[in-house]
C-alpha atoms as a PDB file:
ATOM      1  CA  UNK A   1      11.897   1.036  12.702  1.00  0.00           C
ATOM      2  CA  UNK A   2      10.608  -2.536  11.312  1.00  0.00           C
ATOM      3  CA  UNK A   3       8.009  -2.565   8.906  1.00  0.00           C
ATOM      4  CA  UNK A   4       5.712  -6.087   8.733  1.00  0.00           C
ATOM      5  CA  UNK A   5       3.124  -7.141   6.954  1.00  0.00           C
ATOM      6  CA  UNK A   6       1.280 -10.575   8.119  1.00  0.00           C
ATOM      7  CA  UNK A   7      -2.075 -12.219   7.367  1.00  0.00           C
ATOM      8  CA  UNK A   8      -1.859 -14.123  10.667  1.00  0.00           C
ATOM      9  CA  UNK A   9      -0.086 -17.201   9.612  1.00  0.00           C
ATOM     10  CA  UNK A  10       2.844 -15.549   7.582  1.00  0.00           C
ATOM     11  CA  UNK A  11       4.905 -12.129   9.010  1.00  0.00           C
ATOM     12  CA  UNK A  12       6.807 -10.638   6.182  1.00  0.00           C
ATOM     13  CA  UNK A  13       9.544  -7.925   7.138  1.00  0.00           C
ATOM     14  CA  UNK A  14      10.047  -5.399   4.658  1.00  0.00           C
ATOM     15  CA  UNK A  15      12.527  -2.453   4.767  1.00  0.00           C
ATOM     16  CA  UNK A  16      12.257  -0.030   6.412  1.00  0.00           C
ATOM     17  CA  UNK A  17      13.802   2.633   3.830  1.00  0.00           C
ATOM     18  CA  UNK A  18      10.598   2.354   1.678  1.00  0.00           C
ATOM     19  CA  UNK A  19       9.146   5.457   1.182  1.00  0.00           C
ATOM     20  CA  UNK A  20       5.139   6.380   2.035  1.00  0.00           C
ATOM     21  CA  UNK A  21       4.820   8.494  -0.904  1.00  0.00           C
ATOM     22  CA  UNK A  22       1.320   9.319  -0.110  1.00  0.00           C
ATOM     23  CA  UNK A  23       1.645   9.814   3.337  1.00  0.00           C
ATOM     24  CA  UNK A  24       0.483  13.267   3.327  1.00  0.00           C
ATOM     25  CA  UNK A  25      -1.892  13.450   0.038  1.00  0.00           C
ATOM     26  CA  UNK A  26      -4.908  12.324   1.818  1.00  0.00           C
ATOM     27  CA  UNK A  27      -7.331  14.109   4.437  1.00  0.00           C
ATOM     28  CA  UNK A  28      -9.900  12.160   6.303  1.00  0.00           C
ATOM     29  CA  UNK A  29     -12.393  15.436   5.693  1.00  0.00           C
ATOM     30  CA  UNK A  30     -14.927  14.672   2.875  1.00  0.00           C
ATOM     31  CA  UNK A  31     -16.662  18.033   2.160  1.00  0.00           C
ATOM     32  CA  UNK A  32     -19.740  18.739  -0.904  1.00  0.00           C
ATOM     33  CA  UNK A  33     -21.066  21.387  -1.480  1.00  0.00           C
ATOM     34  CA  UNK A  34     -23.800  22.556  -3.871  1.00  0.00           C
ATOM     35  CA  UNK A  35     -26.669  24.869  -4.405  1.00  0.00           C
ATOM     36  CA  UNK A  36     -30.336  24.869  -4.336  1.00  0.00           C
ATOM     37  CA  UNK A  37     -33.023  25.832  -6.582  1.00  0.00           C
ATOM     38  CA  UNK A  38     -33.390  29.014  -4.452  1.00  0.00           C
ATOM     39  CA  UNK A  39     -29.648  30.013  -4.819  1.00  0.00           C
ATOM     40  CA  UNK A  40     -28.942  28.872  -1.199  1.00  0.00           C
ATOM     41  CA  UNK A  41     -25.417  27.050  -0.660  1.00  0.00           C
ATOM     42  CA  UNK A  42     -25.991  23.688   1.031  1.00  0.00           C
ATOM     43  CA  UNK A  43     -22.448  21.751   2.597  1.00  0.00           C
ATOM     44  CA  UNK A  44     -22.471  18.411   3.911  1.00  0.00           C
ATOM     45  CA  UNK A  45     -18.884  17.902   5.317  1.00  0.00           C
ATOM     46  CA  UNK A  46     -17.769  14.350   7.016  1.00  0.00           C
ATOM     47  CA  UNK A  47     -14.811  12.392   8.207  1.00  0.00           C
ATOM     48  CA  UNK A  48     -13.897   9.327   5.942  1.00  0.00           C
ATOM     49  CA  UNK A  49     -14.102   5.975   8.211  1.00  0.00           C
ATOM     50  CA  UNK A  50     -11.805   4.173   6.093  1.00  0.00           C
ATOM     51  CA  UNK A  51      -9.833   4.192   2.704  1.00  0.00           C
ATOM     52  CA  UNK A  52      -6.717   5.563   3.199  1.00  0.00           C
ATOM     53  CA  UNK A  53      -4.393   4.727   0.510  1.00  0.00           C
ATOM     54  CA  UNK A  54      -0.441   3.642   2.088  1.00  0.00           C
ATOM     55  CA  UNK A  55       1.464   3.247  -1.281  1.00  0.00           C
ATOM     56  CA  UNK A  56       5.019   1.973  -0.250  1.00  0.00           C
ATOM     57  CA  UNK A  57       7.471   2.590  -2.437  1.00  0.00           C
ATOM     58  CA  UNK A  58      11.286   1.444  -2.866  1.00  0.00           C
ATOM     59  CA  UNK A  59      13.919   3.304  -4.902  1.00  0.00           C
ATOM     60  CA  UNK A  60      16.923   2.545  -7.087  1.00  0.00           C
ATOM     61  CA  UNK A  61      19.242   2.638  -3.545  1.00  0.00           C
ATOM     62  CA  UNK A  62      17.198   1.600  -1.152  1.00  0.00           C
ATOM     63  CA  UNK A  63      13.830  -0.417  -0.220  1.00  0.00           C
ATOM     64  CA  UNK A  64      14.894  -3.333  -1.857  1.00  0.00           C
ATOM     65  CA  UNK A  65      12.636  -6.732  -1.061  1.00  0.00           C
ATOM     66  CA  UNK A  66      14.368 -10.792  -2.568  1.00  0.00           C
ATOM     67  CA  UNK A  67      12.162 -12.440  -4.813  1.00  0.00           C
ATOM     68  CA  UNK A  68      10.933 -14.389  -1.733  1.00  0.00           C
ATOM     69  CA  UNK A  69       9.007 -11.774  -0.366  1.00  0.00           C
ATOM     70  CA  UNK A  70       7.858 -10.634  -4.095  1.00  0.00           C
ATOM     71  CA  UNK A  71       6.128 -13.981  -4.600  1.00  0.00           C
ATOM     72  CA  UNK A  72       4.669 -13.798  -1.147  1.00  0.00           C
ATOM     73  CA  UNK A  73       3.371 -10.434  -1.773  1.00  0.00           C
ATOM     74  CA  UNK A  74       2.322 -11.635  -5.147  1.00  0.00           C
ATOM     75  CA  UNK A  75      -0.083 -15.101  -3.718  1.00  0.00           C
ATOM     76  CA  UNK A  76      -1.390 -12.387  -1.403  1.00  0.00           C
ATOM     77  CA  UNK A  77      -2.441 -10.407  -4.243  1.00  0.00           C
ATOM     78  CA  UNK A  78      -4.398 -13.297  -5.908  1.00  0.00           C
ATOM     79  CA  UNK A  79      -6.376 -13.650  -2.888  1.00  0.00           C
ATOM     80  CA  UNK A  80      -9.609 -11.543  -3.479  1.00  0.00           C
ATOM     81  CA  UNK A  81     -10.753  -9.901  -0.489  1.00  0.00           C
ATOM     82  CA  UNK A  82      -7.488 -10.902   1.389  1.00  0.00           C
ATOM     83  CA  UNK A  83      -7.135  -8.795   4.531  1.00  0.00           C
ATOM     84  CA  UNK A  84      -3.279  -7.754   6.092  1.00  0.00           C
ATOM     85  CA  UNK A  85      -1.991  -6.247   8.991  1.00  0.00           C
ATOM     86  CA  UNK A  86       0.819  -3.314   7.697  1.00  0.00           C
ATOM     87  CA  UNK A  87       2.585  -2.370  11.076  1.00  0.00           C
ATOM     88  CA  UNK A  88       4.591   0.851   9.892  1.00  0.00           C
ATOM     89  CA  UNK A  89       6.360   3.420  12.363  1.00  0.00           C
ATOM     90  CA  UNK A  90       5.334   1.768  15.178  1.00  0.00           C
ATOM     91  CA  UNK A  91       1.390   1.756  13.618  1.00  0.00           C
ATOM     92  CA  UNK A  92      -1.092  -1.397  12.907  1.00  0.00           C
ATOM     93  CA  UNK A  93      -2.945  -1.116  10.094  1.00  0.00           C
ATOM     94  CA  UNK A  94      -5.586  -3.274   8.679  1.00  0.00           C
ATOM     95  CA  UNK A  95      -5.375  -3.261   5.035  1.00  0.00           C
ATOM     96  CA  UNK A  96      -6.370  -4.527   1.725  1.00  0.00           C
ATOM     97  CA  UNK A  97      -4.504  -4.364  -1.604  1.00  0.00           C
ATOM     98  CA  UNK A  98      -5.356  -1.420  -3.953  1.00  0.00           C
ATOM     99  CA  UNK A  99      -6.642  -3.673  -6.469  1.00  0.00           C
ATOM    100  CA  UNK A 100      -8.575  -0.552  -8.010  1.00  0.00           C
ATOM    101  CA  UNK A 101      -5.193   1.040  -8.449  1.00  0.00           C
ATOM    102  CA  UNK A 102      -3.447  -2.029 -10.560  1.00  0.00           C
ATOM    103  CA  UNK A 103      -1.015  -3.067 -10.131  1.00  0.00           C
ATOM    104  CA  UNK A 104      -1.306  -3.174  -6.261  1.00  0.00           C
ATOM    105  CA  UNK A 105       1.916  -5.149  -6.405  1.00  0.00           C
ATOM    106  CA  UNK A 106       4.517  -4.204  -8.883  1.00  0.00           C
ATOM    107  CA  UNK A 107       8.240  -5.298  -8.866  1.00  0.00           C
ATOM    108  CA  UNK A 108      11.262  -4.457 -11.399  1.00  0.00           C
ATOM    109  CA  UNK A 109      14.293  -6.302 -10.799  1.00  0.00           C
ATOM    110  CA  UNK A 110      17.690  -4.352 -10.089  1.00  0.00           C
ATOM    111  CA  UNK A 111      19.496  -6.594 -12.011  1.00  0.00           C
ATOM    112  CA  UNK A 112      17.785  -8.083 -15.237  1.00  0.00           C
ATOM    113  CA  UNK A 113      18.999 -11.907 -14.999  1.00  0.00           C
ATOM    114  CA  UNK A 114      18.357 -13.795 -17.753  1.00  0.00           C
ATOM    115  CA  UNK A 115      17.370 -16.740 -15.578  1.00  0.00           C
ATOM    116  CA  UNK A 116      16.392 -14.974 -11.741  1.00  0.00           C
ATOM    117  CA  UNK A 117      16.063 -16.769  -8.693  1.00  0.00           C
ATOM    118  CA  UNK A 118      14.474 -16.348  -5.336  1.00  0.00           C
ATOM    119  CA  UNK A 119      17.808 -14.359  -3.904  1.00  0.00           C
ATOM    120  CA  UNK A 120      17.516 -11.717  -6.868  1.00  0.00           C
ATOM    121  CA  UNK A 121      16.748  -7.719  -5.878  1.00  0.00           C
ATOM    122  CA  UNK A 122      13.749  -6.206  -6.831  1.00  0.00           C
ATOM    123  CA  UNK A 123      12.736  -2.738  -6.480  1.00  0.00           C
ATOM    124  CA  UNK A 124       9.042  -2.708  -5.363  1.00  0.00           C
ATOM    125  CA  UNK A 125       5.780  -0.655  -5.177  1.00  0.00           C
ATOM    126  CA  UNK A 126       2.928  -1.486  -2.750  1.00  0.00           C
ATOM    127  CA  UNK A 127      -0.273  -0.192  -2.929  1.00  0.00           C
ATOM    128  CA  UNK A 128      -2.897  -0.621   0.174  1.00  0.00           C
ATOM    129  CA  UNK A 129      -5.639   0.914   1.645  1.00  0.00           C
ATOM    130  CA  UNK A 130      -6.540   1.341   5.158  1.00  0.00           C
ATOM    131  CA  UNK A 131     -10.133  -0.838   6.257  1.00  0.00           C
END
């Protein structure tokens, strides 16, 4: 299934082998609980509206993105504020960069050249949140 990520002007297509590592680590449930001065046990339970991390990760064999889409992903990043649309498994999602979580964009090359280019592999992490 294709994975894209666009701000409106520019569609980037990523592969689709990356892996949501966090997929299942987050609950939209927000629960606290405390206790009075009289001993009593007071809850306050809600459902999150928003802020659900999608960390993207690729691996030593597969996920790879070309230094192309690594500089893309890396002008987006310098944008403060910038909003994206992450279409994954069929899903929209209007995100933001995990800026909170640096690096939101991080990128290792599979092969260390000693001078890279734009057609060099890199091995990439992504780190959004749902808005």
């Amino acid at each position: 299934m294709t994975v894209t990520l666009s701000d409106g002007t520019t569609t980037l297509t990523l592969d689709p082998d990356l892996d949501w590592s966090d997929e299942y680590a987050w609950s939209p449930v927000v629960q606290n609980s405390s206790y009075s001065l009289t001993g009593a046990l007071i809850v306050q339970v809600s459902t999150r509206q928003a802020g659900r991390p999608i960390t993207l990760a690729g691996a030593d064999d597969r996920g790879w993105m070309d230094g192309t889409v690594i500089a893309q992903l890396q002008a987006w990043a310098a944008v403060a504020g910038k909003t994206l649309t992450l279409t994954l498994r069929g899903v929209a999602y209007s995100v933001m960069l995990r800026h909170q979580d640096a690096p939101a964009v991080e990128a290792t090359p599979v092969v260390g050249y000693s001078d890279p280019n734009s057609n060099d592999w890199y091995v990439a992490t992504l780190k959004f949140m749902v808005i």
